[in-house]
Protein backbone atom coordinates (compact mmCIF):
# COMPACT_ATOMS: atom_id res chain seq x y z
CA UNK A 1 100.99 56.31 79.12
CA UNK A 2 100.06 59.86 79.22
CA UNK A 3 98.26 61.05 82.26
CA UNK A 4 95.82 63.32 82.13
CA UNK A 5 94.98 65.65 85.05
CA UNK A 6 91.88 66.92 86.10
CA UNK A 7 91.23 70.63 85.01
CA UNK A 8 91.14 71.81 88.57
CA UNK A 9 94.34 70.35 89.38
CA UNK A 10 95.67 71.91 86.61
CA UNK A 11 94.15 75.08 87.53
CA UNK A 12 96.20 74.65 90.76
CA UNK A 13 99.49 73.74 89.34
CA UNK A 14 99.52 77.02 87.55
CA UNK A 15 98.23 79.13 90.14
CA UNK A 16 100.93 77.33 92.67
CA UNK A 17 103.76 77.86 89.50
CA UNK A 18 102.61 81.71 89.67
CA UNK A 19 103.06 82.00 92.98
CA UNK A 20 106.92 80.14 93.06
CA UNK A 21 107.52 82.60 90.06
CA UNK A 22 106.24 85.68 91.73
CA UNK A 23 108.18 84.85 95.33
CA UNK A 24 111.41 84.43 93.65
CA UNK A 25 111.32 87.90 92.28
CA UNK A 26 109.60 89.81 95.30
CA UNK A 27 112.08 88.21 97.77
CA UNK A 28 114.66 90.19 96.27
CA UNK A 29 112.92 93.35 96.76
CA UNK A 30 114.56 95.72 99.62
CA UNK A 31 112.82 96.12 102.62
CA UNK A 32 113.12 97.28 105.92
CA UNK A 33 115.59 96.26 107.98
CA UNK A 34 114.09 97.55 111.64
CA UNK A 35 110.46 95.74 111.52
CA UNK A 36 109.16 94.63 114.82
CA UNK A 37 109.64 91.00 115.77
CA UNK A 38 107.74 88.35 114.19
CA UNK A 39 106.93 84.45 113.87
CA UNK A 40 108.53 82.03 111.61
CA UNK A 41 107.15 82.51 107.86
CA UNK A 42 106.43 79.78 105.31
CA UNK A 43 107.32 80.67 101.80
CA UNK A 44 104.55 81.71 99.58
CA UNK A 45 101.96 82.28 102.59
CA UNK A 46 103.87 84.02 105.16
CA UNK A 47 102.17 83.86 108.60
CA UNK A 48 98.93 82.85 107.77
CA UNK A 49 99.07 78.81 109.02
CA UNK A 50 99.41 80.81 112.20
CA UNK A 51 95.92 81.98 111.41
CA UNK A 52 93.90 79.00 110.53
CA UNK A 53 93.16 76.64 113.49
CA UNK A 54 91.57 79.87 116.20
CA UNK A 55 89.82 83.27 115.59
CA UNK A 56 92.16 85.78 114.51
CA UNK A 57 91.96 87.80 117.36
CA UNK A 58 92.82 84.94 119.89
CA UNK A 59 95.52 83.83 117.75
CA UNK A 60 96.83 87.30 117.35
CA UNK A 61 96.81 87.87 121.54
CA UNK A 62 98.78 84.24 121.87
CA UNK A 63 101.32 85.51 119.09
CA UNK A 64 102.11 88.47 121.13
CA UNK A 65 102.49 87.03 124.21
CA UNK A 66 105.98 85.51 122.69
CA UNK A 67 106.56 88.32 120.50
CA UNK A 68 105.55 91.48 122.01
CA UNK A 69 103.04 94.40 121.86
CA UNK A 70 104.31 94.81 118.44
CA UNK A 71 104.92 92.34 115.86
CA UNK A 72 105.26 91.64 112.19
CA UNK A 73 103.03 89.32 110.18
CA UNK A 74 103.62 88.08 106.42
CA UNK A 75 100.25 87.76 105.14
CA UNK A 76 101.48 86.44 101.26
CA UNK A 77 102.11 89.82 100.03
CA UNK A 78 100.82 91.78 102.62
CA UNK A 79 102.94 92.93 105.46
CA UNK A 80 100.72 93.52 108.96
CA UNK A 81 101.63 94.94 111.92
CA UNK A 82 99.90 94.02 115.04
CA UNK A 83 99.53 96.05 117.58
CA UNK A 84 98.34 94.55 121.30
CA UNK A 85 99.33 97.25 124.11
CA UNK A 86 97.35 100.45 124.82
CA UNK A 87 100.92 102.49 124.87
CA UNK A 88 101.13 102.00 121.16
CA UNK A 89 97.79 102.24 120.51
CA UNK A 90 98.06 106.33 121.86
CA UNK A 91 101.26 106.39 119.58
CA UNK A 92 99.40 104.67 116.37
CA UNK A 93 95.76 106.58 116.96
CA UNK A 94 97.27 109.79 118.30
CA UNK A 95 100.68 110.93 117.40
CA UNK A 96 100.28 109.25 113.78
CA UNK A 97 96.63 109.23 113.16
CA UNK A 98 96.86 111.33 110.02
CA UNK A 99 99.45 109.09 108.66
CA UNK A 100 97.87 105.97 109.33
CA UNK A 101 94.43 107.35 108.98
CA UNK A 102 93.30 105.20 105.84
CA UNK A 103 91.28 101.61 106.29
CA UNK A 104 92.36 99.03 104.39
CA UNK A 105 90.55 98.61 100.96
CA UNK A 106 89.58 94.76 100.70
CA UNK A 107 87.54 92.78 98.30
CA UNK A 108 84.40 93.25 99.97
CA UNK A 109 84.91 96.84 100.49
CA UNK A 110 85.18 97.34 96.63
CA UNK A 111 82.50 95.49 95.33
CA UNK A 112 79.68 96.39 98.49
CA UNK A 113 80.79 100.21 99.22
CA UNK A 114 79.87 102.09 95.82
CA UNK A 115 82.71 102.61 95.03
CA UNK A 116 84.17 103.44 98.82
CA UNK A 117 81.57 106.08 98.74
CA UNK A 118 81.03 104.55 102.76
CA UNK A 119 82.02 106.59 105.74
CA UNK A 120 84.08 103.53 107.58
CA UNK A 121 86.00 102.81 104.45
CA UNK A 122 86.19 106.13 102.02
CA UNK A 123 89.93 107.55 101.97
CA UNK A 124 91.33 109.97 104.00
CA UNK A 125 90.58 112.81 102.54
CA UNK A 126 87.84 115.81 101.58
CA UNK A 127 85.31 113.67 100.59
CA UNK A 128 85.58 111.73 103.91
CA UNK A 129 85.70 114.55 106.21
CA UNK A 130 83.01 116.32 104.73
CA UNK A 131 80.66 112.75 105.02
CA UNK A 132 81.98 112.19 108.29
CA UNK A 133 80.83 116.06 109.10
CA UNK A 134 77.45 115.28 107.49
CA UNK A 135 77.34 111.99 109.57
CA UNK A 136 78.20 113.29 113.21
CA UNK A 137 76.50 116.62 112.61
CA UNK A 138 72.96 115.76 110.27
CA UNK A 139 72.66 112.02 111.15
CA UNK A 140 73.47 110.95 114.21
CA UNK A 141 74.04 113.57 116.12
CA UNK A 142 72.27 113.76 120.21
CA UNK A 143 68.82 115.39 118.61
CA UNK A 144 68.98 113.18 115.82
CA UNK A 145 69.27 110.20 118.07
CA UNK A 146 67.05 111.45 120.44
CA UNK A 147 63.98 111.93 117.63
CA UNK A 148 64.01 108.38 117.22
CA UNK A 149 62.91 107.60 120.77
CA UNK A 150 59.89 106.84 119.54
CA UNK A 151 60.17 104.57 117.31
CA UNK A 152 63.17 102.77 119.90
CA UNK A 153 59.90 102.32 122.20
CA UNK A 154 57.43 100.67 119.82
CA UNK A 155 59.91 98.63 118.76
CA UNK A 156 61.22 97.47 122.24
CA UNK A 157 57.62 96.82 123.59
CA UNK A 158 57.30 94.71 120.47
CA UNK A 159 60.12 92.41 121.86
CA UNK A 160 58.79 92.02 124.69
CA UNK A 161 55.71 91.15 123.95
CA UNK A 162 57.16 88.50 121.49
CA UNK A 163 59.23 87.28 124.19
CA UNK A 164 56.22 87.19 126.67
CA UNK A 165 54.79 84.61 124.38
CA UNK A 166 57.22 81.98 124.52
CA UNK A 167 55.43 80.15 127.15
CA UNK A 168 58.50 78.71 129.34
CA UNK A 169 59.91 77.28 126.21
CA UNK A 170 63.56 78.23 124.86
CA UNK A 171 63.78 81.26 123.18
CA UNK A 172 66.53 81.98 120.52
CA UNK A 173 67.10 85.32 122.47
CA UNK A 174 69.97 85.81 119.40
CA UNK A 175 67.44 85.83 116.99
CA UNK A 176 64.94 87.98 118.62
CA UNK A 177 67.38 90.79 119.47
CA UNK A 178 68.34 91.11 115.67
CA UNK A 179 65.20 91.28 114.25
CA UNK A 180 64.52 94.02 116.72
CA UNK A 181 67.61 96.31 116.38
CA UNK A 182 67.06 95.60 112.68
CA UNK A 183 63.62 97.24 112.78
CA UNK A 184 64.79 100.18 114.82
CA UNK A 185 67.60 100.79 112.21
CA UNK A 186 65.37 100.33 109.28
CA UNK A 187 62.80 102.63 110.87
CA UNK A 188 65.54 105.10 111.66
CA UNK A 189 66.86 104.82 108.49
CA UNK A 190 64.47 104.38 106.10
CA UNK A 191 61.11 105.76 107.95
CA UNK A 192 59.60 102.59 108.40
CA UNK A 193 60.13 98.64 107.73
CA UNK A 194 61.71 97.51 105.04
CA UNK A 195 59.14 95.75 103.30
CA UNK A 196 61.81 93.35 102.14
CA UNK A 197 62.98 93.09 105.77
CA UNK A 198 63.55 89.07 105.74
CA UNK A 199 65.75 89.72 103.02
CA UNK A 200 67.84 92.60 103.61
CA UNK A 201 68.68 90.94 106.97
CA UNK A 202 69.27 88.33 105.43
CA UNK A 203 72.09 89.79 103.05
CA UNK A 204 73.48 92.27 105.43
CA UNK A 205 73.85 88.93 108.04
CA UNK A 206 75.69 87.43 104.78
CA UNK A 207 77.54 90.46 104.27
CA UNK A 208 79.04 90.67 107.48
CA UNK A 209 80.55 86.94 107.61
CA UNK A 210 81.81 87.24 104.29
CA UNK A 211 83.30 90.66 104.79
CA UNK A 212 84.84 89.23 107.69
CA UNK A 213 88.18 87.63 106.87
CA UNK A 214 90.62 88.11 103.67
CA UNK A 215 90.07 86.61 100.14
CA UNK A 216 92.80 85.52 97.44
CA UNK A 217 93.08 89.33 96.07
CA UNK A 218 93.29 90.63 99.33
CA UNK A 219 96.37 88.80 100.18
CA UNK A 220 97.79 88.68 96.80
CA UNK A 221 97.31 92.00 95.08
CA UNK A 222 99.84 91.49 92.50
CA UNK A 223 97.62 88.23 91.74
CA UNK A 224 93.99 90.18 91.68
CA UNK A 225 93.39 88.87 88.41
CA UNK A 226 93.21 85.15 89.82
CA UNK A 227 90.71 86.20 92.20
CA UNK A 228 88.41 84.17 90.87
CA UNK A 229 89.36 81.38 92.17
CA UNK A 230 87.80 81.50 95.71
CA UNK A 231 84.15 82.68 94.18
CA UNK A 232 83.90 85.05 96.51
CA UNK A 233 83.84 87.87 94.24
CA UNK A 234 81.04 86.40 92.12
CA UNK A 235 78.75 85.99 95.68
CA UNK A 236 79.56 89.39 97.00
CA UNK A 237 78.16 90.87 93.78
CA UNK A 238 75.28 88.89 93.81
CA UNK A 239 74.55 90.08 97.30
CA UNK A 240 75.53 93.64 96.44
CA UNK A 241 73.21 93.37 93.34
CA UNK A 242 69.86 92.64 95.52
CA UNK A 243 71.03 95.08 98.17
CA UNK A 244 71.14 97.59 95.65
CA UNK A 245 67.82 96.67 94.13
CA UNK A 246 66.39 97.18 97.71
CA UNK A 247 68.38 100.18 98.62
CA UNK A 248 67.06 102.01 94.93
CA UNK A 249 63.39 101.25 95.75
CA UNK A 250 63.92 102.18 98.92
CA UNK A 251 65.47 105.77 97.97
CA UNK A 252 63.02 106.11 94.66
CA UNK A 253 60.10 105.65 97.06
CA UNK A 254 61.28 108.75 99.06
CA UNK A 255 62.14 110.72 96.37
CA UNK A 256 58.73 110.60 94.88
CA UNK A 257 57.22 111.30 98.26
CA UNK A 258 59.13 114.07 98.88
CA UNK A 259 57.83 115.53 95.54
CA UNK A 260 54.27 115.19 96.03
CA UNK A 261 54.57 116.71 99.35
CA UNK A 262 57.17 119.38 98.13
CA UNK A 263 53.86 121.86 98.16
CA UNK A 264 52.86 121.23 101.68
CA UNK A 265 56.39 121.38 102.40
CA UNK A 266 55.12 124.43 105.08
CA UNK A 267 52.60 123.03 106.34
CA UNK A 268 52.15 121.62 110.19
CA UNK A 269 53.26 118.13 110.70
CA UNK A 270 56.27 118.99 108.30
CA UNK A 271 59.09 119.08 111.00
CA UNK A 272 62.49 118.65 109.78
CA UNK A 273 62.32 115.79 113.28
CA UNK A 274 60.69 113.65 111.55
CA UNK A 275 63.15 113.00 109.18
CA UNK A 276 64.67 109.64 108.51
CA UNK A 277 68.24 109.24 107.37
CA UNK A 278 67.78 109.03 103.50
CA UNK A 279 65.47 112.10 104.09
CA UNK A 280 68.28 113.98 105.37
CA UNK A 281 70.62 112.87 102.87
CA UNK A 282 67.86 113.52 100.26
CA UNK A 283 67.60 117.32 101.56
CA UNK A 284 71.32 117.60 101.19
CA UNK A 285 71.52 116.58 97.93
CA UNK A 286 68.60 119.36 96.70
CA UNK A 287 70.18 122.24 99.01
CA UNK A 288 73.80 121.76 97.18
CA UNK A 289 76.54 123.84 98.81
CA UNK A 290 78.80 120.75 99.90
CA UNK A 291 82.05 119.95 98.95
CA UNK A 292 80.87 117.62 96.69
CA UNK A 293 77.36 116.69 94.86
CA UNK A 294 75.75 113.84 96.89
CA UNK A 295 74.92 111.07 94.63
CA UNK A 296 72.53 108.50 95.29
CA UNK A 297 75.01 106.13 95.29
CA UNK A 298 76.36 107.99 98.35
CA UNK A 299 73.20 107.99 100.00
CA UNK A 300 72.39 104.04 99.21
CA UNK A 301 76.41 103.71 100.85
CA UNK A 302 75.59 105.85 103.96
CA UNK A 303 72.49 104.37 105.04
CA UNK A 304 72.98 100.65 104.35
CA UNK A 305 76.42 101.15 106.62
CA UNK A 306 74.52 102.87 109.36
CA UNK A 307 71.59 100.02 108.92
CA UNK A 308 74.43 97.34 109.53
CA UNK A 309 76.72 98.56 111.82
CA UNK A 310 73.64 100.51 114.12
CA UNK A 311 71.99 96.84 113.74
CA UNK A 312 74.68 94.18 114.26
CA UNK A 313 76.65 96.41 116.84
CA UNK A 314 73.82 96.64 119.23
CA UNK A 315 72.38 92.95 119.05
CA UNK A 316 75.77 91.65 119.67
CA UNK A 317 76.35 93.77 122.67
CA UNK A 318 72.59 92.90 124.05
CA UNK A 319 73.45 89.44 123.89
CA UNK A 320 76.91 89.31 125.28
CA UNK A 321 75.50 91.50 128.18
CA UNK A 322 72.65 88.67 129.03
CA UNK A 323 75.30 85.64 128.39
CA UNK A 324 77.49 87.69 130.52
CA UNK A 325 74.76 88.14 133.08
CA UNK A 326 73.58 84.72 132.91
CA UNK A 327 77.09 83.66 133.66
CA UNK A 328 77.31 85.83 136.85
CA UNK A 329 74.28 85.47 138.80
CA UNK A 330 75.60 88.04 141.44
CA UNK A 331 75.89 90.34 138.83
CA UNK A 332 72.40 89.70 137.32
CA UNK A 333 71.10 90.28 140.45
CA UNK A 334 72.12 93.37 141.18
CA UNK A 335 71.07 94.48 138.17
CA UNK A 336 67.33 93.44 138.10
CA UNK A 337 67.68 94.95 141.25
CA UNK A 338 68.27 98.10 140.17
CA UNK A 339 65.90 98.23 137.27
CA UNK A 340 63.26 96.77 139.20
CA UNK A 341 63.52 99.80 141.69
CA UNK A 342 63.79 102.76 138.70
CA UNK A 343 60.91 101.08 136.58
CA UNK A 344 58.34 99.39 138.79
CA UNK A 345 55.77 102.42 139.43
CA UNK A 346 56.04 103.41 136.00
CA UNK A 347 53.31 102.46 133.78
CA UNK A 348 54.60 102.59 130.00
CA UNK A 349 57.94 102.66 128.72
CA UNK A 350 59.69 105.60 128.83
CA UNK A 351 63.41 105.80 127.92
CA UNK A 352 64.24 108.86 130.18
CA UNK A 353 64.62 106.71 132.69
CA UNK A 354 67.61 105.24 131.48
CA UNK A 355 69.79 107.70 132.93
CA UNK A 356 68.96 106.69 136.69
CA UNK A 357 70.58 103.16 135.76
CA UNK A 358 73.95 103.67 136.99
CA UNK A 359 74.79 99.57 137.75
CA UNK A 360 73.44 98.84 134.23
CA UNK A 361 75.78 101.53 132.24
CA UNK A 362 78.45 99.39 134.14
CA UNK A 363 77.43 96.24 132.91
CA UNK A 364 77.52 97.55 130.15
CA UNK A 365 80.72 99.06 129.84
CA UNK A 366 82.22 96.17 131.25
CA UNK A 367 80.77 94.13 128.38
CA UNK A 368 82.18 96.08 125.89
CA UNK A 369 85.41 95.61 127.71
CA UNK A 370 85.21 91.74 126.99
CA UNK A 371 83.34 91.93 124.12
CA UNK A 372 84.12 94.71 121.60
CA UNK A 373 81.60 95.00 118.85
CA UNK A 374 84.67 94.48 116.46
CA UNK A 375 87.69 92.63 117.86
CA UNK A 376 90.42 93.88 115.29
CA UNK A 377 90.43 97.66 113.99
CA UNK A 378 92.41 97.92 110.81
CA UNK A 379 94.28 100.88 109.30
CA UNK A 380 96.80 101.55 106.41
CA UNK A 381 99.57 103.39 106.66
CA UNK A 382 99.71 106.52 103.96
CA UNK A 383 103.08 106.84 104.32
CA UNK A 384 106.75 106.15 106.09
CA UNK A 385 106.27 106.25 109.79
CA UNK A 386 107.98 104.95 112.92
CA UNK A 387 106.58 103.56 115.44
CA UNK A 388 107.83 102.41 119.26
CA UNK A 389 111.49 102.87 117.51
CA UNK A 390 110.47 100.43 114.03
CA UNK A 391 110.20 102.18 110.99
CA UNK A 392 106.60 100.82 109.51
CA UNK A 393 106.70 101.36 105.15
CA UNK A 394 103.99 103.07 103.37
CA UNK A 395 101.17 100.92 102.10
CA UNK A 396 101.50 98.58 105.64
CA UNK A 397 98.68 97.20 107.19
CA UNK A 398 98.11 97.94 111.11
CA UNK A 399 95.64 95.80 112.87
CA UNK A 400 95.20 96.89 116.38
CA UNK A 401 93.80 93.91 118.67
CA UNK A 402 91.27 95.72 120.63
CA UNK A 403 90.09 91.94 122.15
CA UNK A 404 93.37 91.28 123.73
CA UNK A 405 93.80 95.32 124.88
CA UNK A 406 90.66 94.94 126.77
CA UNK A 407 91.98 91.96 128.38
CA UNK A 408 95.63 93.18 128.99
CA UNK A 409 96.51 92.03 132.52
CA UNK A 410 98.74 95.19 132.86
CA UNK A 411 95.80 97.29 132.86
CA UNK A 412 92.92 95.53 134.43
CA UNK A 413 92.59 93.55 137.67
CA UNK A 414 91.48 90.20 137.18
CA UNK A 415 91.25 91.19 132.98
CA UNK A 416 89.31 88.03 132.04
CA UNK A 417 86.23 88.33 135.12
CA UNK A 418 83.05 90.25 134.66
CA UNK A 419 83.03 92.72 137.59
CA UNK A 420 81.42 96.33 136.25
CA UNK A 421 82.43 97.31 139.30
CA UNK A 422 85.83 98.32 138.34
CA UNK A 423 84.26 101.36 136.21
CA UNK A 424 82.52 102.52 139.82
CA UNK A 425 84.18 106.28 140.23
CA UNK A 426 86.71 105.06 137.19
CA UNK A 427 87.44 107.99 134.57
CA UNK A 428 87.83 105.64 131.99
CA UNK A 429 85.27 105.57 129.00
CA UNK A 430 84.82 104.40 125.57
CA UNK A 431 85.15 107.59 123.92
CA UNK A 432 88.56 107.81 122.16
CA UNK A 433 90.67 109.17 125.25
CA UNK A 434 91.25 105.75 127.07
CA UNK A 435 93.83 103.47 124.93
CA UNK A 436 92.86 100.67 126.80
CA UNK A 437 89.51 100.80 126.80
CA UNK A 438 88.54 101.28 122.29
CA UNK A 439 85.57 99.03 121.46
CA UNK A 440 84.57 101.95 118.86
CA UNK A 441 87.80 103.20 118.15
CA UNK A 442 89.77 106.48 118.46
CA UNK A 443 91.41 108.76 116.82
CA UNK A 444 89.86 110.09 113.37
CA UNK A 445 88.33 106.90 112.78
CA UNK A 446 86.43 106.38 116.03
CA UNK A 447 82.94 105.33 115.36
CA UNK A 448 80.46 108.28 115.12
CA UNK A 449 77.37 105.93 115.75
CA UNK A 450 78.20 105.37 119.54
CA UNK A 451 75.10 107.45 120.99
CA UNK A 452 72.73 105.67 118.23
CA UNK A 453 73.58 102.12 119.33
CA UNK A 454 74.25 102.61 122.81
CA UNK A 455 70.74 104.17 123.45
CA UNK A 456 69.38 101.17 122.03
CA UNK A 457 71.69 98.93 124.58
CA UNK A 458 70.33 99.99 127.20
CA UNK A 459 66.83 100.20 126.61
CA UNK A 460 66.53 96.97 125.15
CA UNK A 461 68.83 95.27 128.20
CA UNK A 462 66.94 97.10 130.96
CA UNK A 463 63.66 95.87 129.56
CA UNK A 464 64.56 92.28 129.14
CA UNK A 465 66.33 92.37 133.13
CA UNK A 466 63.18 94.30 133.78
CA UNK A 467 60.17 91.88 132.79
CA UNK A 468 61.88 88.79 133.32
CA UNK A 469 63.57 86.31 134.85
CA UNK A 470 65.94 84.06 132.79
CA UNK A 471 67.87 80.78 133.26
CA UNK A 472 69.56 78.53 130.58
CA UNK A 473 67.60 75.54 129.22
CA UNK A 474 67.86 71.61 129.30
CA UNK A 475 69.95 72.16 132.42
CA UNK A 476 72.96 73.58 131.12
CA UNK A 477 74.96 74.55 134.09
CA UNK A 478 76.48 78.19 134.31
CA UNK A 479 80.33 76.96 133.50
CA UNK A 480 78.55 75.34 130.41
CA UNK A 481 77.89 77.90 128.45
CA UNK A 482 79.65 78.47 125.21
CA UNK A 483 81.31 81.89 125.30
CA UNK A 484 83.13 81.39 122.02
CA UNK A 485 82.76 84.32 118.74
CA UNK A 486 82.19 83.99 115.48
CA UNK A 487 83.81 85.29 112.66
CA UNK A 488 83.02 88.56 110.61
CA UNK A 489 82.59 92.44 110.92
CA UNK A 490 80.57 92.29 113.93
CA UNK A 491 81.55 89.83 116.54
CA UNK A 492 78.71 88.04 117.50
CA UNK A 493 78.19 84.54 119.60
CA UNK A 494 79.56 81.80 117.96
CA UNK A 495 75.71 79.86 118.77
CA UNK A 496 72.93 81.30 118.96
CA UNK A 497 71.96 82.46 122.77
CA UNK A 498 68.68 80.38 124.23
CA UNK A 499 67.26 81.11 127.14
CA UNK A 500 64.22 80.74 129.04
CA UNK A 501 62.34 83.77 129.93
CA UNK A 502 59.69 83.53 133.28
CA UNK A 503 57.67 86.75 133.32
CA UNK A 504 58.09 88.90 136.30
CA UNK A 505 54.69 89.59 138.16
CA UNK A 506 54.90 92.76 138.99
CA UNK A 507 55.48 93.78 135.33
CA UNK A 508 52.62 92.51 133.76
């Protein structure tokens, strides 16, 4: 009797007889013979069972423990190249930056980055140094940043005061600290809240877990076309679709207010300061001049990148710092301590105070140590290089574990224990120059946003250490606490953080 299959497993006999087709060709295919050492490989997939049970970067630190600060990984078609020690790091980001100076263009990249018209993930090339220009010079440079302060006050005392109101109960601190960064970004960005602000969180949250790992394509480029498969293409458009549809009303809206104001555009109260992002970006685009005719399509890019990464990047860093904190009692201490002192005869909030918080830079430093906002930074390699004596091919991924780097027990005492103290009278920052110390990068590539989100940081952190006291609830004990990340762009707590927050006297 004939048996008939289901049309999924059908689907999945061809798509498996594809695959057994494809591998007996591309195995015959030269390659290099002087690749860096590497795990076992299955056929078909490669490494990537050595990817599924842990996070990526945890697996990836574990791999090179046996196989070195550089090692090869067969990810189905794609060949990676992980790279775990701060020495190669210099060598990768420094003595090869321009060859390696591409990001890898994934599935999610192509379908939520207008056409890679976005800063992180545009080519190497004209077009990218001219945004990046636009970006370090127009928006985000140290006056840029520092015109927001405003708006970074009204939006912190807003926090607080939400906080203030939880009555002793649990508060899902997580929660609280990304709708706040949120509203800073989108007032930043966009000149006030997004009046669709539940749901552009919503799909930028959605965003960044999807964008997070590797889809069919991505691992199979020769196989694009079966791409559907997975469904992830079909969700990522419907998420870029209503993130476009916010990000056009959004720009429209400015547009026609900058043309019924384009008369008065002399008048007092008219200060190029007042300026959000798209404002800028709008101004560009009228004044010409650039190497190339800004589109609103760039602008929509540009802003929803700096929205997400300003956003996610400086929640996740608030709450490591208080699970961190929470953890280390000693630690806390000394750093209510601190605040207590700088803040306690002032009586509104005031962000020049910030830079009298020495102890609370370190804790905060020291959390980025343990915590990088992103735990993998990924290039491409343009063309032929070599690297620690093994010649890496054009078109190779490098992934550069910035988690384990931070951790390296060659480079810091005690590399897994929260001690800030270590950075007391230490040269070593976060700016690019430091190989084992990256969290934004270096090189080229290094993250241009680093004053925006760290001035949020620590305002936000010194406030929260400021008027309160915090403990964990339902008696959790210290040891208890799940220090565990999640997957996507952004590495955030795997749970949400609650906490209870007791109102300190003096402060209200």
């Amino acid at each position: 009797m004939l048996q008939v299959f289901p049309f999924p497993l059908l689907t999945w006999i061809f798509f498996l007889f594809i695959l057994v087709v494809y591998w007996k060709i591309s195995k015959v295919k030269g390659q290099s013979h002087n690749l860096p050492p590497g795990p076992w490989k299955l056929p078909l997939i490669g490494n990537l069972h050595h990817l599924v049970f842990s996070l990526p970067h945890r697996s990836l630190r574990d791999l090179a423990k046996k196989y070195g600060p550089i090692m090869q990984l067969q990810l189905g078609e794609v060949l990676a190249i992980i790279i775990s020690s701060p020495k190669i790091v210099e060598e990768v980001l420094k003595t090869h930056d321009t060859a390696l100076a591409n990001r890898p263009i994934v599935l999610a990249v192509e379908v939520m980055s207008y056409d890679n018209s976005s800063l992180i993930f545009a080519p190497y090339g004209d077009y990218w140094r001219q945004m990046r220009k636009i970006c370090v010079t127009k928006l985000l440079s140290s006056k840029r940043v520092q015109s927001f302060r405003r708006i970074r006050e009204e939006e912190v005392n807003n926090l607080v005061e939400s906080i203030s109101l939880s009555d002793g109960l649990p508060t899902n601190l997580s929660e609280k600290l990304l709708s706040s960064t949120h509203s800073i970004a989108a007032r930043a960005a966009f000149g006030r809240k997004c009046k669709y602000e539940k749901e552009f969180i919503t799909l930028i949250k959605e965003t960044s877990t999807l964008s997070g790992g590797f889809d069919f394509p991505d691992l199979f480029p020769s196989l694009k076309f079966l791409g559907f498969l997975s469904g992830m293409k079909s969700r990522l458009e419907k998420i870029q679709k209503n993130l476009d549809r916010i990000l056009d009303d959004i720009v429209n809206e400015h547009k026609m207010k900058r043309s019924a104001s384009s008369t008065n555009k002399h008048e007092p109260g008219n200060d190029d300061d007042d300026d959000d992002l798209v404002d800028v970006l709008l101004k560009l685009q009228e004044m010409g001049g650039l190497e190339f005719n800004v589109t609103s399509n760039h602008i929509k890019a540009v802003t929803q990148e700096i929205f997400a990464a300003a956003s996610e990047t400086s929640a996740s860093t608030i709450e490591w710092a208080m699970s961190e904190l929470l953890r280390n009692p000693r630690v806390m201490k000394k750093a209510q301590a601190e605040v207590r002192q700088v803040l306690q005869e002032r009586m509104n909030l005031d962000e020049t105070y910030i830079k009298k918080l020495d102890y609370l830079k370190l804790v905060v430093k020291e959390t980025l140590r343990l915590h990088p906002p992103g735990t993998l930074i990924a290039r491409e390699s343009r063309e032929k290089c070599e690297i620690n004596g093994y010649e890496i091919p054009s078109n190779a991924k490098i992934i550069i574990n910035t988690w384990a780097i931070g951790r390296d027990p060659e480079y810091w005492i005690d590399a897994d224990c929260f001690w800030p103290e270590r950075f007391y009278d230490s040269p070593i920052d976060f700016k690019g120059s430091n190989f084992e110390f990256i969290p934004f990068g270096c090189g080229r590539r290094i993250c241009p946003g680093i004053s925006f989100a760290l001035t949020i940081v620590e305002l936000v952190l010194s406030q929260l250490l400021f008027h309160f006291n915090w403990k964990l609830p339902n008696d959790i004990k210290l040891d208890e606490l799940d220090m565990f990340e999640s997957s996507g762009i952004t590495t955030r707590r795997r749970n949400d953080l609650y906490l209870i927050a007791t109102p300190w006297s003096s402060s209200f």
